[in-house]
PDB file of N, CA and C in Angstrom:
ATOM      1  N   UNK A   1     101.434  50.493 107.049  1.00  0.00           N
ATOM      2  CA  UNK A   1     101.545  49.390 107.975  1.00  0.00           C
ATOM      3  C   UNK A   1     100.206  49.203 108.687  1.00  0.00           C
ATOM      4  N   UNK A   2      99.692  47.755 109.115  1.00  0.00           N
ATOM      5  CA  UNK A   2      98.377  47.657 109.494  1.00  0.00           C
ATOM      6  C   UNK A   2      99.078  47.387 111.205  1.00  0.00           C
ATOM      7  N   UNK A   3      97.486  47.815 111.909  1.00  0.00           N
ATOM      8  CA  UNK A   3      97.512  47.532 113.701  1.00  0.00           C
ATOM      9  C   UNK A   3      97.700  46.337 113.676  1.00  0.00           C
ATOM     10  N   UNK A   4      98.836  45.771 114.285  1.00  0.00           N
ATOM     11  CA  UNK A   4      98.286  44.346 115.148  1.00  0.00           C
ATOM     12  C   UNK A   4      98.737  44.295 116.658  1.00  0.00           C
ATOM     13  N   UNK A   5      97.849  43.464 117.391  1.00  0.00           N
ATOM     14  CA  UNK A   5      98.292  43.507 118.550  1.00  0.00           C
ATOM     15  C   UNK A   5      99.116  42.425 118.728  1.00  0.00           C
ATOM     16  N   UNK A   6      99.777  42.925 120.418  1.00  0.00           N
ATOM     17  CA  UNK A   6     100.466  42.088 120.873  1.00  0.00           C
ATOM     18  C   UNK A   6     100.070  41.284 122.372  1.00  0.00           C
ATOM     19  N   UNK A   7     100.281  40.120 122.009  1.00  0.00           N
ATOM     20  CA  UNK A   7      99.902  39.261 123.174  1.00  0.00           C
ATOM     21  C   UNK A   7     100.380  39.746 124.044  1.00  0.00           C
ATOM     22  N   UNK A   8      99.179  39.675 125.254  1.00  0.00           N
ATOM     23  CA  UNK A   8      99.527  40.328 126.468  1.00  0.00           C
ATOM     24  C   UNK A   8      99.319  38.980 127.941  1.00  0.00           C
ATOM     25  N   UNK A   9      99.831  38.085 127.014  1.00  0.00           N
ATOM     26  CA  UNK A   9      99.917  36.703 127.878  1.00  0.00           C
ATOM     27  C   UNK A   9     101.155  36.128 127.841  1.00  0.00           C
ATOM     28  N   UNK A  10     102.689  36.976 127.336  1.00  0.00           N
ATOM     29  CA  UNK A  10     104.084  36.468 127.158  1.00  0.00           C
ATOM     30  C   UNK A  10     104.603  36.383 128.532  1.00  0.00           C
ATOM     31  N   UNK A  11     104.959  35.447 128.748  1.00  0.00           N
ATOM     32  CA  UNK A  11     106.108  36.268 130.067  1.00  0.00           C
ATOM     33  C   UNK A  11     107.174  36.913 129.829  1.00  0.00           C
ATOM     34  N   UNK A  12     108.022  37.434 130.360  1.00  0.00           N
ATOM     35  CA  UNK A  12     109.100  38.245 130.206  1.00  0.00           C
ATOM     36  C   UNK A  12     110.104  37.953 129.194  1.00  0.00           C
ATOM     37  N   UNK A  13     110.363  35.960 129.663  1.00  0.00           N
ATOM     38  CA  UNK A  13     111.621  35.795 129.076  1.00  0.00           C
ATOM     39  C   UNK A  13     110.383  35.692 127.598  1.00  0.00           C
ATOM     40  N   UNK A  14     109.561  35.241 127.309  1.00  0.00           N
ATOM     41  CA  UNK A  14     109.271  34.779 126.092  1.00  0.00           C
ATOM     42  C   UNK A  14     108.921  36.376 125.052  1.00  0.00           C
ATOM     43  N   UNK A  15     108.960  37.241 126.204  1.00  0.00           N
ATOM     44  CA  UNK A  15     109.463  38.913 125.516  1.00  0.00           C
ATOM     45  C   UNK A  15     110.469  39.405 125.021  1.00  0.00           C
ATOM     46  N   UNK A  16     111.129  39.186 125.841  1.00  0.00           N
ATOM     47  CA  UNK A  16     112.808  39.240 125.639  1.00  0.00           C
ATOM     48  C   UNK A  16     112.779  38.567 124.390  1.00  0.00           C
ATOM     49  N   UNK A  17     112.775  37.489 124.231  1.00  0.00           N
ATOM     50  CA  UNK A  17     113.035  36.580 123.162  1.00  0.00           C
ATOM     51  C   UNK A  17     112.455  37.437 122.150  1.00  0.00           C
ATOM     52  N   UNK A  18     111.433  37.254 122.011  1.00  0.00           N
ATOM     53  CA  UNK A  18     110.747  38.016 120.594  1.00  0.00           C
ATOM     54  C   UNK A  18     111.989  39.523 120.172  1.00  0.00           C
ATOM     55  N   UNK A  19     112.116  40.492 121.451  1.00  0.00           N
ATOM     56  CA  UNK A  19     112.457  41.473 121.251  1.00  0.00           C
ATOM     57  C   UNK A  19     114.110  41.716 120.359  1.00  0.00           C
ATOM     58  N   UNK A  20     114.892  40.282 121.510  1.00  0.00           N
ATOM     59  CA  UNK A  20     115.756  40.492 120.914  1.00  0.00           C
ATOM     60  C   UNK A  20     115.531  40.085 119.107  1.00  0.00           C
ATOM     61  N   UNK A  21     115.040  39.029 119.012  1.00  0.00           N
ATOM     62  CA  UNK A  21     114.654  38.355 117.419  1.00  0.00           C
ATOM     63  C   UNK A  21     114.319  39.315 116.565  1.00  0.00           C
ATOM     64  N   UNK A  22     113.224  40.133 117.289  1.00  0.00           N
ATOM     65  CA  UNK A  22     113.182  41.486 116.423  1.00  0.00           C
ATOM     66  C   UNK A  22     114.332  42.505 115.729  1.00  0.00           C
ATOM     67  N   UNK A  23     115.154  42.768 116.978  1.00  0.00           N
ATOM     68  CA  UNK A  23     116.561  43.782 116.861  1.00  0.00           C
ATOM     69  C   UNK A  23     117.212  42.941 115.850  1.00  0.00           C
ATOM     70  N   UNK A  24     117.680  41.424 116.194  1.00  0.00           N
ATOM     71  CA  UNK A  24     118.719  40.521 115.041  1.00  0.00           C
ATOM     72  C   UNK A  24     117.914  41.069 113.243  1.00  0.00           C
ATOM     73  N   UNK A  25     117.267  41.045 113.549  1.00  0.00           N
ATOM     74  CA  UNK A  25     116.637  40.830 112.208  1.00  0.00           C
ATOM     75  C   UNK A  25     117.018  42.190 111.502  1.00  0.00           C
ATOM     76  N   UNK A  26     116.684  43.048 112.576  1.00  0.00           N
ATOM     77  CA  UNK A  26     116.207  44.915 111.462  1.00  0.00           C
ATOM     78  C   UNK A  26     117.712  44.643 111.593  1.00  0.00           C
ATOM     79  N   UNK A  27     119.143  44.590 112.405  1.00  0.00           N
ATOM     80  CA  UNK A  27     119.758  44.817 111.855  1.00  0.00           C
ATOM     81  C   UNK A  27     120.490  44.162 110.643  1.00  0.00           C
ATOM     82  N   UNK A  28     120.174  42.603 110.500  1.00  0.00           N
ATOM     83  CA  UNK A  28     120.034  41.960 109.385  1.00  0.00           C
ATOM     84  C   UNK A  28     120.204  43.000 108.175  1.00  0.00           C
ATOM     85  N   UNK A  29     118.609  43.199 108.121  1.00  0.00           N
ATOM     86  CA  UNK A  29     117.966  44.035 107.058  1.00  0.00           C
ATOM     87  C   UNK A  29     118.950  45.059 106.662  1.00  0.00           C
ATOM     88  N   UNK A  30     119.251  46.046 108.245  1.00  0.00           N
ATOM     89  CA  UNK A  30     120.342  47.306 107.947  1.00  0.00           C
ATOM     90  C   UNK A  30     121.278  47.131 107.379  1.00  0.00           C
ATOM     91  N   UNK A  31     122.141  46.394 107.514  1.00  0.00           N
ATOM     92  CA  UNK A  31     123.491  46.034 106.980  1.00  0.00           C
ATOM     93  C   UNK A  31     123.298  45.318 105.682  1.00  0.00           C
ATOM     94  N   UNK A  32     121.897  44.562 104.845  1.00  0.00           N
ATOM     95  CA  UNK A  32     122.017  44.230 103.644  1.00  0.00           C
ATOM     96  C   UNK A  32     121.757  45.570 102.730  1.00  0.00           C
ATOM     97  N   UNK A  33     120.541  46.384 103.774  1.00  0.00           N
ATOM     98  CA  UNK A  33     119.587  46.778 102.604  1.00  0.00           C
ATOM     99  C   UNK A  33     119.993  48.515 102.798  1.00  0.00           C
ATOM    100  N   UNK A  34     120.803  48.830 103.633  1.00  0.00           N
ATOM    101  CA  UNK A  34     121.429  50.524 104.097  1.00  0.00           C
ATOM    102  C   UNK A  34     121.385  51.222 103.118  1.00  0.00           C
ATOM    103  N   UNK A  35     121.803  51.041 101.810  1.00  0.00           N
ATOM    104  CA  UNK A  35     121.443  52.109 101.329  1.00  0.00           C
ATOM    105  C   UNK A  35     120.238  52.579 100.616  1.00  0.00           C
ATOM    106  N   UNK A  36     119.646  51.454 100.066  1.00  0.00           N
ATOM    107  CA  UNK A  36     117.758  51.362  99.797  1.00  0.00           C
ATOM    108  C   UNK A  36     116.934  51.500 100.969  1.00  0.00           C
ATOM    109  N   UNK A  37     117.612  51.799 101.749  1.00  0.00           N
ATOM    110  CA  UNK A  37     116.463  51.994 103.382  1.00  0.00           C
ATOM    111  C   UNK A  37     116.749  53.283 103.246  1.00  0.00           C
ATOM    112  N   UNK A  38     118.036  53.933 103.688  1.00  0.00           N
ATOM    113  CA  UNK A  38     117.942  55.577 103.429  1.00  0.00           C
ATOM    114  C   UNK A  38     117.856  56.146 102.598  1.00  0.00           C
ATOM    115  N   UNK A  39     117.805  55.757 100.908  1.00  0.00           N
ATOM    116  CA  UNK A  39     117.380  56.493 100.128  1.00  0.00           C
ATOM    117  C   UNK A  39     115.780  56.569  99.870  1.00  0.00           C
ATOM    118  N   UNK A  40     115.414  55.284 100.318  1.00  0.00           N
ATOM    119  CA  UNK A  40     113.694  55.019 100.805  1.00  0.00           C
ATOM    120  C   UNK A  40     113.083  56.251 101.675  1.00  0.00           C
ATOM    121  N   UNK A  41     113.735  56.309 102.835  1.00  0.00           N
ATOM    122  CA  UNK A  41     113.267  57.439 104.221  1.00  0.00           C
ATOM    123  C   UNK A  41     113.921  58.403 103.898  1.00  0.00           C
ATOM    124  N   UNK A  42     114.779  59.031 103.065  1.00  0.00           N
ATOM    125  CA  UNK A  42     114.591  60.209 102.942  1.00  0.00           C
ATOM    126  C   UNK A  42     113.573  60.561 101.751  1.00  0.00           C
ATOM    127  N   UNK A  43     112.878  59.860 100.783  1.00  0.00           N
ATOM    128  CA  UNK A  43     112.437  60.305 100.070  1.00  0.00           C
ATOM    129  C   UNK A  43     111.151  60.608 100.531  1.00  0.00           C
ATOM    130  N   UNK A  44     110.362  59.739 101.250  1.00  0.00           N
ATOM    131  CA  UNK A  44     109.273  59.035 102.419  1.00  0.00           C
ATOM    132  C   UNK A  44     109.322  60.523 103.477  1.00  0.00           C
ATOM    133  N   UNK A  45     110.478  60.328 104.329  1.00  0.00           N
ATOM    134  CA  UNK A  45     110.531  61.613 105.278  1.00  0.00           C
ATOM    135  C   UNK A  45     111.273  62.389 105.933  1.00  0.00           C
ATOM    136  N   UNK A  46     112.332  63.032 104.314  1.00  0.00           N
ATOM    137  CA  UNK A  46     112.713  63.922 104.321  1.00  0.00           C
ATOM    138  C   UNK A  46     113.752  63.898 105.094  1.00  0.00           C
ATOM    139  N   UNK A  47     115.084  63.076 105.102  1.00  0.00           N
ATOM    140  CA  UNK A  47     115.689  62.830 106.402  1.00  0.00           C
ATOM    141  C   UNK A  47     116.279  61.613 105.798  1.00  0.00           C
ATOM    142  N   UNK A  48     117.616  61.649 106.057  1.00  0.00           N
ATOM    143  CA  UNK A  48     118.724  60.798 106.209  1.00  0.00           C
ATOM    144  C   UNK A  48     118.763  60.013 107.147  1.00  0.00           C
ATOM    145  N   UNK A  49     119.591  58.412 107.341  1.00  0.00           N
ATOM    146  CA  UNK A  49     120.208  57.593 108.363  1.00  0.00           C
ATOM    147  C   UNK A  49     121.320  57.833 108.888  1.00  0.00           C
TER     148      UNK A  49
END
């Protein structure tokens, strides 16, 4: 994964926003992709979901 930064000119709510958008999404992802994600990270690092 590469650095990127994060704007440090959001206000709160326009944080919130992003943050929650963030959470909707990974769990998106979790619930399509659960078992190719933990057979991914445990192979990656050693460790179950």
């Amino acid at each position: 994964m590469s650095d990127f930064k994060i704007p440090d000119y959001w206000t709160s709510e326009q944080a919130t926003a992003v943050f929650e958008f963030i959470d909707e999404i990974r769990d998106k992802i979790l619930i399509h992709y659960r078992l190719q994600i933990a057979e991914q990270m445990k192979e990656e690092h050693c460790y179950e979901l």
